[in-house]
N, C-alpha and C. Protein backbone atom coordinates (compact mmCIF):
# COMPACT_ATOMS: atom_id res chain seq x y z
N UNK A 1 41.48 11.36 39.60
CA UNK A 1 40.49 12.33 40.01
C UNK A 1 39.37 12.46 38.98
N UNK A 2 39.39 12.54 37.82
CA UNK A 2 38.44 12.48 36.52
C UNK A 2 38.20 11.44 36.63
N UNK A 3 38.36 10.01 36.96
CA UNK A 3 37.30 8.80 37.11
C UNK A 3 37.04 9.34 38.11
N UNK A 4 36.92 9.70 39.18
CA UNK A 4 36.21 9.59 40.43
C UNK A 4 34.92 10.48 40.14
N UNK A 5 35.31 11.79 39.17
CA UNK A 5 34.47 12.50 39.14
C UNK A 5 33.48 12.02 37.91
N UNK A 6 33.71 11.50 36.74
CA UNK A 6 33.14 10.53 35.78
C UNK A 6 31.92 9.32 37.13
N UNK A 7 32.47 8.98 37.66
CA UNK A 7 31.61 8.13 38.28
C UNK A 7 30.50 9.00 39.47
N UNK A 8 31.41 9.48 39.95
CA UNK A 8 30.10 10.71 40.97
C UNK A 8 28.95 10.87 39.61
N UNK A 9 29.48 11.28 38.67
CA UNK A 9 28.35 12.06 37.93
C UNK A 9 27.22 10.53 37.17
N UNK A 10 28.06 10.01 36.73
CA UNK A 10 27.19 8.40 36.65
C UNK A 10 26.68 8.11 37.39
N UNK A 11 26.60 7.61 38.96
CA UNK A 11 25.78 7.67 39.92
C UNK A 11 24.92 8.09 40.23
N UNK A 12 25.21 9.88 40.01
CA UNK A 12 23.88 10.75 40.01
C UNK A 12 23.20 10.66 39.31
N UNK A 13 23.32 10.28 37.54
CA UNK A 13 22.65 10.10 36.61
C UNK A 13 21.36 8.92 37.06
N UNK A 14 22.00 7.70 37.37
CA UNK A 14 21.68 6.81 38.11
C UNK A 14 20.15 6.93 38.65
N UNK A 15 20.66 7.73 39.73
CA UNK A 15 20.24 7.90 40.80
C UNK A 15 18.95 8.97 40.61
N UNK A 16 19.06 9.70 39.89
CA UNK A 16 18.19 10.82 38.77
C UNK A 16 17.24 9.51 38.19
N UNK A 17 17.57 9.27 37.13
CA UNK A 17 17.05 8.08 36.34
C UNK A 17 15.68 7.73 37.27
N UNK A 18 16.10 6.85 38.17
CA UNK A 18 15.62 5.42 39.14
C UNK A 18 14.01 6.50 39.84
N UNK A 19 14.83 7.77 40.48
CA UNK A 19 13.69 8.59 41.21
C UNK A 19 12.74 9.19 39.95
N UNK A 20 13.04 9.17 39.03
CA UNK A 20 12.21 10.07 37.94
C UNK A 20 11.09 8.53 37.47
N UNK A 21 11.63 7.17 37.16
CA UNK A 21 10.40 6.20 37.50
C UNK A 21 10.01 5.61 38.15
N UNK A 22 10.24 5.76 39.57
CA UNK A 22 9.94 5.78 40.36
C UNK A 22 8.30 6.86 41.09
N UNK A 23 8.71 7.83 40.23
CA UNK A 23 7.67 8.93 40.33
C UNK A 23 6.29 8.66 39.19
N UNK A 24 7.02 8.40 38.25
CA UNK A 24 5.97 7.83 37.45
C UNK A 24 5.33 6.80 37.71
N UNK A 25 6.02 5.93 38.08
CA UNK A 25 5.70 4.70 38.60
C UNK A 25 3.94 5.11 39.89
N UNK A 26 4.61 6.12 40.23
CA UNK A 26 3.65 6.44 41.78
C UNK A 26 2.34 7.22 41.10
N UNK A 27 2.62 8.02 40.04
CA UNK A 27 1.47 8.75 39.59
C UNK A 27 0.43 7.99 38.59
N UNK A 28 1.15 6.38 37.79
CA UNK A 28 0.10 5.98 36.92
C UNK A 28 -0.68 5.20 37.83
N UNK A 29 0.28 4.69 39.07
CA UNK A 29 -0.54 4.03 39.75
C UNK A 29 -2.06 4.62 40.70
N UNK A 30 -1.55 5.54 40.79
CA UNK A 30 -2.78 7.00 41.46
C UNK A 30 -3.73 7.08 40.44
N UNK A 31 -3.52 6.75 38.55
CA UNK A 31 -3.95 7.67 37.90
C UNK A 31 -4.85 6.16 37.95
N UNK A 32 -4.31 4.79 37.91
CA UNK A 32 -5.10 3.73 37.71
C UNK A 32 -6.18 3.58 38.54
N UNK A 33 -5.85 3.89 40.00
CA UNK A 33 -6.22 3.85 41.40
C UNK A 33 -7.78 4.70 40.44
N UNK A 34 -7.63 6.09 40.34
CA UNK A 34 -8.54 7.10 40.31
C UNK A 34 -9.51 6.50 38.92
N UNK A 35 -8.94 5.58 38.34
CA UNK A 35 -9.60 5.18 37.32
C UNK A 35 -10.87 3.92 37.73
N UNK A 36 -10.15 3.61 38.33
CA UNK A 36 -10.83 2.15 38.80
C UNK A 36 -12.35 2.08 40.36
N UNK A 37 -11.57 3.46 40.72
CA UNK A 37 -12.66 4.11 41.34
C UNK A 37 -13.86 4.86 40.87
N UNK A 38 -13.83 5.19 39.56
CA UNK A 38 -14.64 6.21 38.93
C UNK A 38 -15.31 4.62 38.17
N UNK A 39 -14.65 3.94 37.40
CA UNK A 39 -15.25 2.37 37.37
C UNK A 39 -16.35 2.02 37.94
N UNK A 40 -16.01 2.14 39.09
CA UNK A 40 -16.72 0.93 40.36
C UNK A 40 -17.68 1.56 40.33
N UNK A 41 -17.92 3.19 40.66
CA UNK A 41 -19.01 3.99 40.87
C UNK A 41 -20.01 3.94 39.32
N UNK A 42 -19.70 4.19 38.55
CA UNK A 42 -20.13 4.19 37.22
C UNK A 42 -20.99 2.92 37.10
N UNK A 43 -20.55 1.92 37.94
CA UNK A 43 -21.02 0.47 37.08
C UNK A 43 -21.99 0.12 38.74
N UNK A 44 -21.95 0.95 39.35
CA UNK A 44 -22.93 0.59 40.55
C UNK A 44 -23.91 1.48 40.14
N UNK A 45 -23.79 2.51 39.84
CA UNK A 45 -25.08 3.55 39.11
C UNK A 45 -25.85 3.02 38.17
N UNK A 46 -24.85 2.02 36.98
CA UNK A 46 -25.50 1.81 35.94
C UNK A 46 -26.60 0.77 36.57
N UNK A 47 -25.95 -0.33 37.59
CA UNK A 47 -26.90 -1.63 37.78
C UNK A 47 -28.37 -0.86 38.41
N UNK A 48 -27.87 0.62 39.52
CA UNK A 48 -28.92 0.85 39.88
C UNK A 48 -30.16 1.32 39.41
N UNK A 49 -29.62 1.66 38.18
CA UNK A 49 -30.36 2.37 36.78
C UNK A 49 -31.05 1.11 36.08
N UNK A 50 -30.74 0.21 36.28
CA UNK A 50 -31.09 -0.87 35.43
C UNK A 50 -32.04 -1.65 35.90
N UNK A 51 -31.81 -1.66 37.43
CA UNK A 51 -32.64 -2.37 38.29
C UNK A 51 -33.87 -1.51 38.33
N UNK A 52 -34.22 -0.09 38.41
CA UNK A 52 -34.97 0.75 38.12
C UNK A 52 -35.94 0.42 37.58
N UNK A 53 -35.17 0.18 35.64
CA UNK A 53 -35.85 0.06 34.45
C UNK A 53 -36.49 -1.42 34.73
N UNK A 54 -35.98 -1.91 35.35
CA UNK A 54 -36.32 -3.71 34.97
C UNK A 54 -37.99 -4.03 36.34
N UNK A 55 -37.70 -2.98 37.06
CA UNK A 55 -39.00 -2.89 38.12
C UNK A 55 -39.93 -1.97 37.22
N UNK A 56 -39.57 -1.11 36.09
CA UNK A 56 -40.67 -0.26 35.81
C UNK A 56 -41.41 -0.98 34.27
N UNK A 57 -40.34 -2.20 33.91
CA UNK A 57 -41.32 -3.03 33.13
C UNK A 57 -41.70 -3.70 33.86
N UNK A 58 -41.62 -4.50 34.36
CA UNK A 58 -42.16 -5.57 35.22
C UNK A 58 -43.99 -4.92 35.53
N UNK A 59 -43.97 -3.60 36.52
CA UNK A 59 -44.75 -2.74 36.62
C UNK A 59 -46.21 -2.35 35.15
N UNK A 60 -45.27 -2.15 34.46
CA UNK A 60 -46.11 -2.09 33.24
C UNK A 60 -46.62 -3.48 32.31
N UNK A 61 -46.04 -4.47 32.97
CA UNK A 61 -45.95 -5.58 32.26
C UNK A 61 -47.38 -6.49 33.42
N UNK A 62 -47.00 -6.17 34.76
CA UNK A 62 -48.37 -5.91 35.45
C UNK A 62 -49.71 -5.54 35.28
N UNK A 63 -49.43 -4.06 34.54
CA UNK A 63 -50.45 -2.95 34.47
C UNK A 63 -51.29 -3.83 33.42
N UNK A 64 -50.69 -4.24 32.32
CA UNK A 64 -51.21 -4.20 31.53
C UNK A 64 -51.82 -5.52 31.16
N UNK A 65 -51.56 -6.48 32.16
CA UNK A 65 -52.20 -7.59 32.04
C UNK A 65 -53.16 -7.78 33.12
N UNK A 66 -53.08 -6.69 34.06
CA UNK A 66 -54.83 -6.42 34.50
C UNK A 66 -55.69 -5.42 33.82
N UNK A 67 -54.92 -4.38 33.07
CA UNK A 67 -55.81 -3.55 31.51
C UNK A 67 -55.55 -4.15 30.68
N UNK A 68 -55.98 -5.07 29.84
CA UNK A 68 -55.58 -4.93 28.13
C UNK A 68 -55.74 -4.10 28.01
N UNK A 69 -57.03 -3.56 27.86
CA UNK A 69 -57.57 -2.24 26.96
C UNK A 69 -56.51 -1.19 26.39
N UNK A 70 -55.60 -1.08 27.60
CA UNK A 70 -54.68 0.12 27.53
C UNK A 70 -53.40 -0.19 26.32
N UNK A 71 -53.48 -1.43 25.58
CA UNK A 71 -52.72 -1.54 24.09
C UNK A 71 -53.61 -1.66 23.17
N UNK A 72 -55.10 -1.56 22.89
CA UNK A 72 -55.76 -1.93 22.26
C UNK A 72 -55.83 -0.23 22.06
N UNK A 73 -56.60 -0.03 20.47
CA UNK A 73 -57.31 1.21 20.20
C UNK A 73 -58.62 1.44 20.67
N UNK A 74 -58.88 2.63 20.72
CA UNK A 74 -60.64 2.70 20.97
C UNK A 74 -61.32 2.00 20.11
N UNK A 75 -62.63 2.00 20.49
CA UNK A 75 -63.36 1.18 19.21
C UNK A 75 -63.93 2.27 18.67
N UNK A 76 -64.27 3.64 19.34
CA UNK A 76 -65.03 4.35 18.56
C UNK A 76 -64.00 6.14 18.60
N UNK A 77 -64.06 7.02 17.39
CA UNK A 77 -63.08 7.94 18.06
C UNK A 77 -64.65 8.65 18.36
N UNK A 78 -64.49 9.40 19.34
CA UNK A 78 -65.31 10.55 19.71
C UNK A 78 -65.71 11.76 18.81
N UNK A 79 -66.74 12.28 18.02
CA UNK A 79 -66.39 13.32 17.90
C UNK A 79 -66.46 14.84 18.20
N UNK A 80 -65.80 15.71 17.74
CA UNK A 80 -65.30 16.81 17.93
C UNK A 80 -66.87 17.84 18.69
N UNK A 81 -66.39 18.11 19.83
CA UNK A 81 -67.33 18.79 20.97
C UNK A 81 -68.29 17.69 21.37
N UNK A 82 -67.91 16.76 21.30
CA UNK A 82 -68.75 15.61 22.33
C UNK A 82 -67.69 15.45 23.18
N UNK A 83 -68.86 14.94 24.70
CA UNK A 83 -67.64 14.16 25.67
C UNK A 83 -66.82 13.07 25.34
């Protein structure tokens, strides 16, 4: 009767054990899941951010090769209460 009951309780241990990583098992995978999603979004924002920047040189890289002027200094400064 004490092995039978020695082994019931081993079993349960068991059986305890297996469901407890089993659970873990289910939550890192959720936690990876939630990771890899926040990833994807992050790195589609960044390209869209990038693609942004890379049209707003391009743009200026435009601008400014139909103005020089606009990297060059004045030639003369104005002065003070003149137009």
């Amino acid at each position: 009767m004490v092995g039978l009951f020695i082994a019931g309780f081993a079993g349960a241990m068991l059986v305890l054990c297996t469901a407890d990583r089993v659970l873990k098992a289910r939550v890192r995978a959720r936690r990876l899941r939630t990771m890899s999603d926040r990833l994807a979004t992050a790195t589609a924002t960044a390209d869209v951010q990038q693609e942004r920047r890379q049209v707003a040189a391009q743009a200026s890289v435009a601008l400014t090769s139909i103005l020089p002027a606009i990297e060059r200094p004045p030639l003369t400064v104005p002065a003070a209460g003149q137009p």
